[in-house]
PDB file of N, CA and C in Angstrom:
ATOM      1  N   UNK A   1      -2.650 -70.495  -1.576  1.00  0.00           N
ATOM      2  CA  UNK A   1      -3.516 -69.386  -1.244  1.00  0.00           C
ATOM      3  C   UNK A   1      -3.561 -69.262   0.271  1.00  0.00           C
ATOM      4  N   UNK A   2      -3.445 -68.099   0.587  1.00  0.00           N
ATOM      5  CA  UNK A   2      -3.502 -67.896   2.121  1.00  0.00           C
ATOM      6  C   UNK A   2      -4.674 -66.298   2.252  1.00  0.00           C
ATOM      7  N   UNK A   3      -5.297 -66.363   3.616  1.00  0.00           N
ATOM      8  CA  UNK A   3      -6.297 -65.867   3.842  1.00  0.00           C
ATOM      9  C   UNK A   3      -6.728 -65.167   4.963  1.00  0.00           C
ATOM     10  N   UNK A   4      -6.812 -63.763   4.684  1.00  0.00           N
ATOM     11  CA  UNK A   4      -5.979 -62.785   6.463  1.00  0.00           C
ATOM     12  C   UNK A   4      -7.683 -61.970   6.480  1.00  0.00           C
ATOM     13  N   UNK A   5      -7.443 -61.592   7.706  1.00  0.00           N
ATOM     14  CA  UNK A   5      -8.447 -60.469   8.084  1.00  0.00           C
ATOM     15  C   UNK A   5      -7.563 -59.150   8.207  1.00  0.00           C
ATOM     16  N   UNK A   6      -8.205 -58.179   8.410  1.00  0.00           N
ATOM     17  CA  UNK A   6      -7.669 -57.076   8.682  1.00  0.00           C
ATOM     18  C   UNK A   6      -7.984 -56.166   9.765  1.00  0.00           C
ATOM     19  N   UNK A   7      -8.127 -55.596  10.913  1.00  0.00           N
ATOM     20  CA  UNK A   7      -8.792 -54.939  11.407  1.00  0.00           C
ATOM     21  C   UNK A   7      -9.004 -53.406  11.014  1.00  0.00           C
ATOM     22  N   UNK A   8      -8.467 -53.060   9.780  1.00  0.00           N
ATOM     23  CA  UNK A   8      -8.784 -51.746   9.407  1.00  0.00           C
ATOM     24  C   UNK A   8      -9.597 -52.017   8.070  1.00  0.00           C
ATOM     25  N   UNK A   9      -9.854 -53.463   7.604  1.00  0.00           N
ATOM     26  CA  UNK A   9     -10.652 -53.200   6.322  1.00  0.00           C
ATOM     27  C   UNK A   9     -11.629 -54.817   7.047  1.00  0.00           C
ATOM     28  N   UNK A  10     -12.627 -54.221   8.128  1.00  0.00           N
ATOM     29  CA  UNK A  10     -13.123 -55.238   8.959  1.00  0.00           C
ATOM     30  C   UNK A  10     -14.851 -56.218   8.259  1.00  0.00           C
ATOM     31  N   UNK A  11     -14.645 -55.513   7.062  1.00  0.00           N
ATOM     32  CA  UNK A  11     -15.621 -56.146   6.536  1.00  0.00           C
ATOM     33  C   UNK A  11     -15.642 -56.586   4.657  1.00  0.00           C
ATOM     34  N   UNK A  12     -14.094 -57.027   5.168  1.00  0.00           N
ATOM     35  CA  UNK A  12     -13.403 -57.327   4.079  1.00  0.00           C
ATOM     36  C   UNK A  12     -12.465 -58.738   4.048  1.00  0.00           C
ATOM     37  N   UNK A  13     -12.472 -59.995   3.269  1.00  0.00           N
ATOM     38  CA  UNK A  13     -11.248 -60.622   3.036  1.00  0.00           C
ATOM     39  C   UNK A  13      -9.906 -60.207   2.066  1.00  0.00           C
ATOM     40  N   UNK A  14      -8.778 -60.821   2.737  1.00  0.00           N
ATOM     41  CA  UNK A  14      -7.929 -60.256   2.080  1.00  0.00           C
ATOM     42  C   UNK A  14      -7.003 -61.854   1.590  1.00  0.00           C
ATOM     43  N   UNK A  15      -6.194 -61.815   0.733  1.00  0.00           N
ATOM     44  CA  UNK A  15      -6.092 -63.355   0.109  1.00  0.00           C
ATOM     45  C   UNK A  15      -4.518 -62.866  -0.600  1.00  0.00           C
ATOM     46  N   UNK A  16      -3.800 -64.074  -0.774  1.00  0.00           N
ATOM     47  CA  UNK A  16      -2.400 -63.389  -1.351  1.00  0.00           C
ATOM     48  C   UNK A  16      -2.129 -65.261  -1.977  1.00  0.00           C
ATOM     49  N   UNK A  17      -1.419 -65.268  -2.953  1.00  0.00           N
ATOM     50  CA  UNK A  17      -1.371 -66.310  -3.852  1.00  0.00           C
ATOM     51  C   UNK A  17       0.295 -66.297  -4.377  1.00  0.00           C
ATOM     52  N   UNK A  18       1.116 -66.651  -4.484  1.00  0.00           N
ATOM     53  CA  UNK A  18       2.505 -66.144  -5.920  1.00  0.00           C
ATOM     54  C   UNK A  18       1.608 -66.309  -7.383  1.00  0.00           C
ATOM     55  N   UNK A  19       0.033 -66.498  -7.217  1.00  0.00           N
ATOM     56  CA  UNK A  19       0.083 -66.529  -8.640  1.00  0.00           C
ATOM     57  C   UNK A  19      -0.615 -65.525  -8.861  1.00  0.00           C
ATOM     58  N   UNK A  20      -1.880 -64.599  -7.938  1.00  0.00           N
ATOM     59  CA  UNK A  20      -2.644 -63.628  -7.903  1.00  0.00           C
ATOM     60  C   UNK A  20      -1.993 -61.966  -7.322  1.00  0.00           C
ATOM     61  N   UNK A  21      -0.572 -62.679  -6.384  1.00  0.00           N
ATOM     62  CA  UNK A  21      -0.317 -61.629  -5.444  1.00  0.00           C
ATOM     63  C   UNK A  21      -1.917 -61.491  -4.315  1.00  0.00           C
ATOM     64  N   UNK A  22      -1.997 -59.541  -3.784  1.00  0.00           N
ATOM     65  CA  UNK A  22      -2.662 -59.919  -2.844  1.00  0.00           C
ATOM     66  C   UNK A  22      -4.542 -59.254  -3.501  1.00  0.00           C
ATOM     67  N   UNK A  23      -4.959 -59.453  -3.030  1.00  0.00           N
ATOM     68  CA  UNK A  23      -6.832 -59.057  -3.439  1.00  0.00           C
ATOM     69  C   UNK A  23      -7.307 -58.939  -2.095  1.00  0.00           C
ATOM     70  N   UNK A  24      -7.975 -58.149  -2.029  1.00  0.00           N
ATOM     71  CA  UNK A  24      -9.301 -57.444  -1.196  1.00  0.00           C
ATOM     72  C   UNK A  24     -10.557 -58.003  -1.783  1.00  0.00           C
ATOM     73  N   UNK A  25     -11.491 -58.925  -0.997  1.00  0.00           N
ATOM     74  CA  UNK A  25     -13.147 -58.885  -1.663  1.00  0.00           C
ATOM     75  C   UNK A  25     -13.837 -58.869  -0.618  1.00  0.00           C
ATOM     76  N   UNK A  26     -15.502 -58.620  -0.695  1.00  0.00           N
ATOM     77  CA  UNK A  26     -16.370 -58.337   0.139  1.00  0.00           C
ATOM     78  C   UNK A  26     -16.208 -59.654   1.067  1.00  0.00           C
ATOM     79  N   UNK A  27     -16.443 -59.224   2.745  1.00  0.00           N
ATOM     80  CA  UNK A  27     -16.570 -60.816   3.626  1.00  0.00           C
ATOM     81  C   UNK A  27     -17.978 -60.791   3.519  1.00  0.00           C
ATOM     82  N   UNK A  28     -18.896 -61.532   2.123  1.00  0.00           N
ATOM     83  CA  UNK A  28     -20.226 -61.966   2.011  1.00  0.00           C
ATOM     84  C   UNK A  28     -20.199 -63.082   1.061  1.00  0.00           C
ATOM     85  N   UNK A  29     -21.563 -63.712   1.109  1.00  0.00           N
ATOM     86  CA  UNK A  29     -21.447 -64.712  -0.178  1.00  0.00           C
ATOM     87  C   UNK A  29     -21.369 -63.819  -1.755  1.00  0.00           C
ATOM     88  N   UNK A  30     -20.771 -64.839  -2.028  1.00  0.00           N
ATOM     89  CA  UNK A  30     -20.076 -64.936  -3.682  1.00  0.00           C
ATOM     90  C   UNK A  30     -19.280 -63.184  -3.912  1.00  0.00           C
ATOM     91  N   UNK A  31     -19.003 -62.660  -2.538  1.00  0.00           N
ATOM     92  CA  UNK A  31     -17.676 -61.774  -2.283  1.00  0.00           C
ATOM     93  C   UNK A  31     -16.228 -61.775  -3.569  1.00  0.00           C
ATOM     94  N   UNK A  32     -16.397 -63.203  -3.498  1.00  0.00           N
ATOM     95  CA  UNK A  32     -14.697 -63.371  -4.429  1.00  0.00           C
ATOM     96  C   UNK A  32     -15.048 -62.808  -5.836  1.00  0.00           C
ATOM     97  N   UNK A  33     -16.410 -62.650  -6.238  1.00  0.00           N
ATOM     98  CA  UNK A  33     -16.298 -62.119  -7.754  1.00  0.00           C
ATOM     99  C   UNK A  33     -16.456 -60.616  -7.929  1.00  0.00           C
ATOM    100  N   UNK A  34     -16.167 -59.907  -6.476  1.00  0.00           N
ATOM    101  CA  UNK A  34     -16.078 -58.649  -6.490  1.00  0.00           C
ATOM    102  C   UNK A  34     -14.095 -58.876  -6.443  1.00  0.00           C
ATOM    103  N   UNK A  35     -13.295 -59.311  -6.322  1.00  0.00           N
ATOM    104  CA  UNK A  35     -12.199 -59.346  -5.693  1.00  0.00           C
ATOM    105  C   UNK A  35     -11.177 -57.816  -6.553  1.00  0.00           C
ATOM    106  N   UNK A  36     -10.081 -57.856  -5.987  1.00  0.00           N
ATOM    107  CA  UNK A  36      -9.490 -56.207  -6.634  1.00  0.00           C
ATOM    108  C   UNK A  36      -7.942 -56.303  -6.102  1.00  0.00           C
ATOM    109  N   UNK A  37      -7.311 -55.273  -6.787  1.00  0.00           N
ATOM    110  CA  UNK A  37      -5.726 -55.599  -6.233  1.00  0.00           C
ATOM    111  C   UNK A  37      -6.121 -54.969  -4.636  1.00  0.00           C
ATOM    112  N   UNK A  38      -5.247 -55.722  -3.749  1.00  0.00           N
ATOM    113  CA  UNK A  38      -5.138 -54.622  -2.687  1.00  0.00           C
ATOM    114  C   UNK A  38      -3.842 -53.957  -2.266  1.00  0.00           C
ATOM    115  N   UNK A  39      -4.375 -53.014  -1.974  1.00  0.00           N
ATOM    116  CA  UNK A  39      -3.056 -52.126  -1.926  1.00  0.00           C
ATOM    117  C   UNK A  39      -2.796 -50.959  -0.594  1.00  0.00           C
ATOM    118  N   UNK A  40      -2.143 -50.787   0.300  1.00  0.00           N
ATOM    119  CA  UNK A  40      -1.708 -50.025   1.319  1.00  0.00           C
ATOM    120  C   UNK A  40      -1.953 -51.159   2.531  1.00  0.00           C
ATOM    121  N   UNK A  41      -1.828 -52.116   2.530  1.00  0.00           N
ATOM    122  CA  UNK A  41      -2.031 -53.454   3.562  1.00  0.00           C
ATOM    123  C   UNK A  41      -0.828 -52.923   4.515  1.00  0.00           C
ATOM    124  N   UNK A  42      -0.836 -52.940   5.879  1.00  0.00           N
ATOM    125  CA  UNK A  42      -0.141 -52.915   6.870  1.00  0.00           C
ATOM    126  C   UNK A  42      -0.492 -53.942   7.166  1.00  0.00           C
ATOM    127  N   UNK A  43       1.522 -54.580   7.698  1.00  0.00           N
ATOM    128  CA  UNK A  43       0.991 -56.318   8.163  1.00  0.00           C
ATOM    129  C   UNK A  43       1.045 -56.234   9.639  1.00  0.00           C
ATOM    130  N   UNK A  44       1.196 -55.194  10.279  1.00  0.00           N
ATOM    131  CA  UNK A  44       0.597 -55.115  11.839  1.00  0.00           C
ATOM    132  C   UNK A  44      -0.329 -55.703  11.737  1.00  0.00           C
ATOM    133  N   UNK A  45      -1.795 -55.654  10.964  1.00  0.00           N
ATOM    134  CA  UNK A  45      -3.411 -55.518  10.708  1.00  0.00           C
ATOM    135  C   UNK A  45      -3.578 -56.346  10.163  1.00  0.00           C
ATOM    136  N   UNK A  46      -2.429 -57.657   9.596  1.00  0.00           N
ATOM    137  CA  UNK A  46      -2.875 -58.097   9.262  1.00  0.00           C
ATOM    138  C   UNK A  46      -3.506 -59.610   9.765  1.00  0.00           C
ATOM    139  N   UNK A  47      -3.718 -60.534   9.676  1.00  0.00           N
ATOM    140  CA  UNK A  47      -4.012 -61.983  10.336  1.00  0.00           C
ATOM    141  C   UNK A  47      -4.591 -63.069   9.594  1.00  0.00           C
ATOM    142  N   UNK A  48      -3.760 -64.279   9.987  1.00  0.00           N
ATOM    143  CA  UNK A  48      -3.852 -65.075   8.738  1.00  0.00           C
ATOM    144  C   UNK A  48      -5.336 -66.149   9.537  1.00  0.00           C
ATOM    145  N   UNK A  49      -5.765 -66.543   8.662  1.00  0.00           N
ATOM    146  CA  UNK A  49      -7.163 -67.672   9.328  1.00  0.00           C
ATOM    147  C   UNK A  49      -7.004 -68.602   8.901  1.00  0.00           C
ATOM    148  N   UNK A  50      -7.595 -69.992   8.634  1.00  0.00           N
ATOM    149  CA  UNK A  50      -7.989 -71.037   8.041  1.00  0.00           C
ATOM    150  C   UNK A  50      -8.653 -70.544   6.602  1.00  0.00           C
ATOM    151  N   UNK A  51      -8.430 -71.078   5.870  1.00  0.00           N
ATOM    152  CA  UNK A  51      -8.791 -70.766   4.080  1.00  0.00           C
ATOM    153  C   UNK A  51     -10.360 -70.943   4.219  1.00  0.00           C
ATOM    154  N   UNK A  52     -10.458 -72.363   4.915  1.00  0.00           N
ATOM    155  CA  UNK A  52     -12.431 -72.372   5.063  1.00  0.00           C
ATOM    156  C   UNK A  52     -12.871 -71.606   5.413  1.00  0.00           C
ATOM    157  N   UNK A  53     -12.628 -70.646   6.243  1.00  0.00           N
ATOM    158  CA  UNK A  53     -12.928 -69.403   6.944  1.00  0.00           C
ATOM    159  C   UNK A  53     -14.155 -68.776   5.665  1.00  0.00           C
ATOM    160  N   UNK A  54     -13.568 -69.006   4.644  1.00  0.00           N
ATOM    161  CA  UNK A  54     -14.917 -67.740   3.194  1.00  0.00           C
ATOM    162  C   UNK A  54     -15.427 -69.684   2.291  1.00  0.00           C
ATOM    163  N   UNK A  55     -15.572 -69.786   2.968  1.00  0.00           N
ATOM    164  CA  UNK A  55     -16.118 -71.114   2.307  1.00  0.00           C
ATOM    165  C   UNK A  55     -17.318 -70.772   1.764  1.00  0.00           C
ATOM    166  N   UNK A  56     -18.149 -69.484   1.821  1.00  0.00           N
ATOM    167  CA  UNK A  56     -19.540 -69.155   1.092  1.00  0.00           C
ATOM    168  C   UNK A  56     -19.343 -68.058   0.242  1.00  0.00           C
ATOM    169  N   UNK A  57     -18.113 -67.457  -0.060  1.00  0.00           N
ATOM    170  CA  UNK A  57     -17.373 -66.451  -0.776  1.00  0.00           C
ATOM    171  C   UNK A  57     -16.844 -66.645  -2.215  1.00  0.00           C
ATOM    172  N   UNK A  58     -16.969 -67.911  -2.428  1.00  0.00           N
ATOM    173  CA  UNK A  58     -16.516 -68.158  -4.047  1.00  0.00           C
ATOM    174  C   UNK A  58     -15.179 -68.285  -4.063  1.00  0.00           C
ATOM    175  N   UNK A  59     -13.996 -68.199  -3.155  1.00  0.00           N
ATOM    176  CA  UNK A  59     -12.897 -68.519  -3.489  1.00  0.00           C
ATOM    177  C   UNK A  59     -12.470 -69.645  -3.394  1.00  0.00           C
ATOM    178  N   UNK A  60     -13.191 -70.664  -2.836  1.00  0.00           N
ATOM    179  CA  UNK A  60     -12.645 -71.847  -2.637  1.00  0.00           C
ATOM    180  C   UNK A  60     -13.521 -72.601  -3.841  1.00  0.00           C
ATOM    181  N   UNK A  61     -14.141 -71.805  -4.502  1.00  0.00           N
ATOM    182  CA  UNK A  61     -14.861 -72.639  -5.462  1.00  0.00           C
ATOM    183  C   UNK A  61     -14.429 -72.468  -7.062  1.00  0.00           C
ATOM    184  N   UNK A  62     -13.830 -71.151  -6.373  1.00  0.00           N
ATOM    185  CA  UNK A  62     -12.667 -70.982  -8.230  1.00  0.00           C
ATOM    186  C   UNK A  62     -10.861 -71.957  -8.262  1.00  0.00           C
ATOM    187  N   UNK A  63     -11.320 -72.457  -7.051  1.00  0.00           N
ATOM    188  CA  UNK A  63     -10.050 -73.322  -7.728  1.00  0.00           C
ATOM    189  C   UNK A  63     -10.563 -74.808  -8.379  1.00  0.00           C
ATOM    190  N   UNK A  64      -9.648 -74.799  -9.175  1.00  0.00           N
ATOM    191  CA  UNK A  64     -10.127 -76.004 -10.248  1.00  0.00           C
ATOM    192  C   UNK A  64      -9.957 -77.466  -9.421  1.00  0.00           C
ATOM    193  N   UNK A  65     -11.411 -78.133  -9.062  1.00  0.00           N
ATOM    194  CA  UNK A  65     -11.343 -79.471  -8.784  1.00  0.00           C
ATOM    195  C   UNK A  65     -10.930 -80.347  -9.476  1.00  0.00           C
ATOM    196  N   UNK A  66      -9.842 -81.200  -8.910  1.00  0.00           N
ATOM    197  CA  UNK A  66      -9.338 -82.200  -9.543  1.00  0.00           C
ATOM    198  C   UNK A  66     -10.427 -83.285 -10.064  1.00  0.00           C
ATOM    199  N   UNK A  67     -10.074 -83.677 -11.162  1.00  0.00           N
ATOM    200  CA  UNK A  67     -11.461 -84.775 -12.134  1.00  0.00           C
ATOM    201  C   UNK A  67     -10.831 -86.171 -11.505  1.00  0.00           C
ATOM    202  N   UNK A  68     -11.594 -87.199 -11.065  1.00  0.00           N
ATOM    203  CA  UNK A  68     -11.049 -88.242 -10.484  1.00  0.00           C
ATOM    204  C   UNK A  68     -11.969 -89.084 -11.407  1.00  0.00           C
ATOM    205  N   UNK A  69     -11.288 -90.458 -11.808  1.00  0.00           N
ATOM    206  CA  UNK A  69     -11.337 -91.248 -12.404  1.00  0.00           C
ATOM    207  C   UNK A  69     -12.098 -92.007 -11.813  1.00  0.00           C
ATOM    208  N   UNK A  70     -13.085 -93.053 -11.877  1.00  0.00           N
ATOM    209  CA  UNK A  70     -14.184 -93.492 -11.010  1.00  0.00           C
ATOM    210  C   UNK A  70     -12.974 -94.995 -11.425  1.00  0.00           C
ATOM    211  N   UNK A  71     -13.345 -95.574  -9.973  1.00  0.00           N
ATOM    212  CA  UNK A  71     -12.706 -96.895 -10.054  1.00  0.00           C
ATOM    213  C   UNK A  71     -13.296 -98.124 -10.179  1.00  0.00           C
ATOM    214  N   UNK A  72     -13.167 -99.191 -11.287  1.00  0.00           N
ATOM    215  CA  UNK A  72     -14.074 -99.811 -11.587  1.00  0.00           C
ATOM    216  C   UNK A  72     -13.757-101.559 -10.549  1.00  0.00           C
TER     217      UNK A  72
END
């Protein structure tokens, strides 16, 4: 998962996956469960960030945490 701003959709994240392709969601908390295809992206506009960057957005919380085995 990778994770761009845009300066023409400036109050927006934009996110691109090989498994989602790319999505547009609100830059607010729990944003990612608005998420949508996006479509007319110019990559002039576009810019990639750190993924933590929406760490209060729900996307980093829909990926499935690995279950770890407690060690005895």
């Amino acid at each position: 998962m990778k994770l761009y701003r845009s300066s023409l959709h400036p109050h927006h994240w934009i996110a691109y996956s090989e498994a989602i392709g790319w999505v547009v969601f609100p830059a607010r908390f729990d944003g990612w469960d608005e998420r949508r295809p996006a479509t007319g992206l110019h990559p002039d506009h576009l810019f990639q960030i750190p993924l933590r960057m929406a760490f209060n957005t729900g996307l980093l919380e829909s990926f499935e945490q690995p279950c770890l085995d407690k060690v005895a």
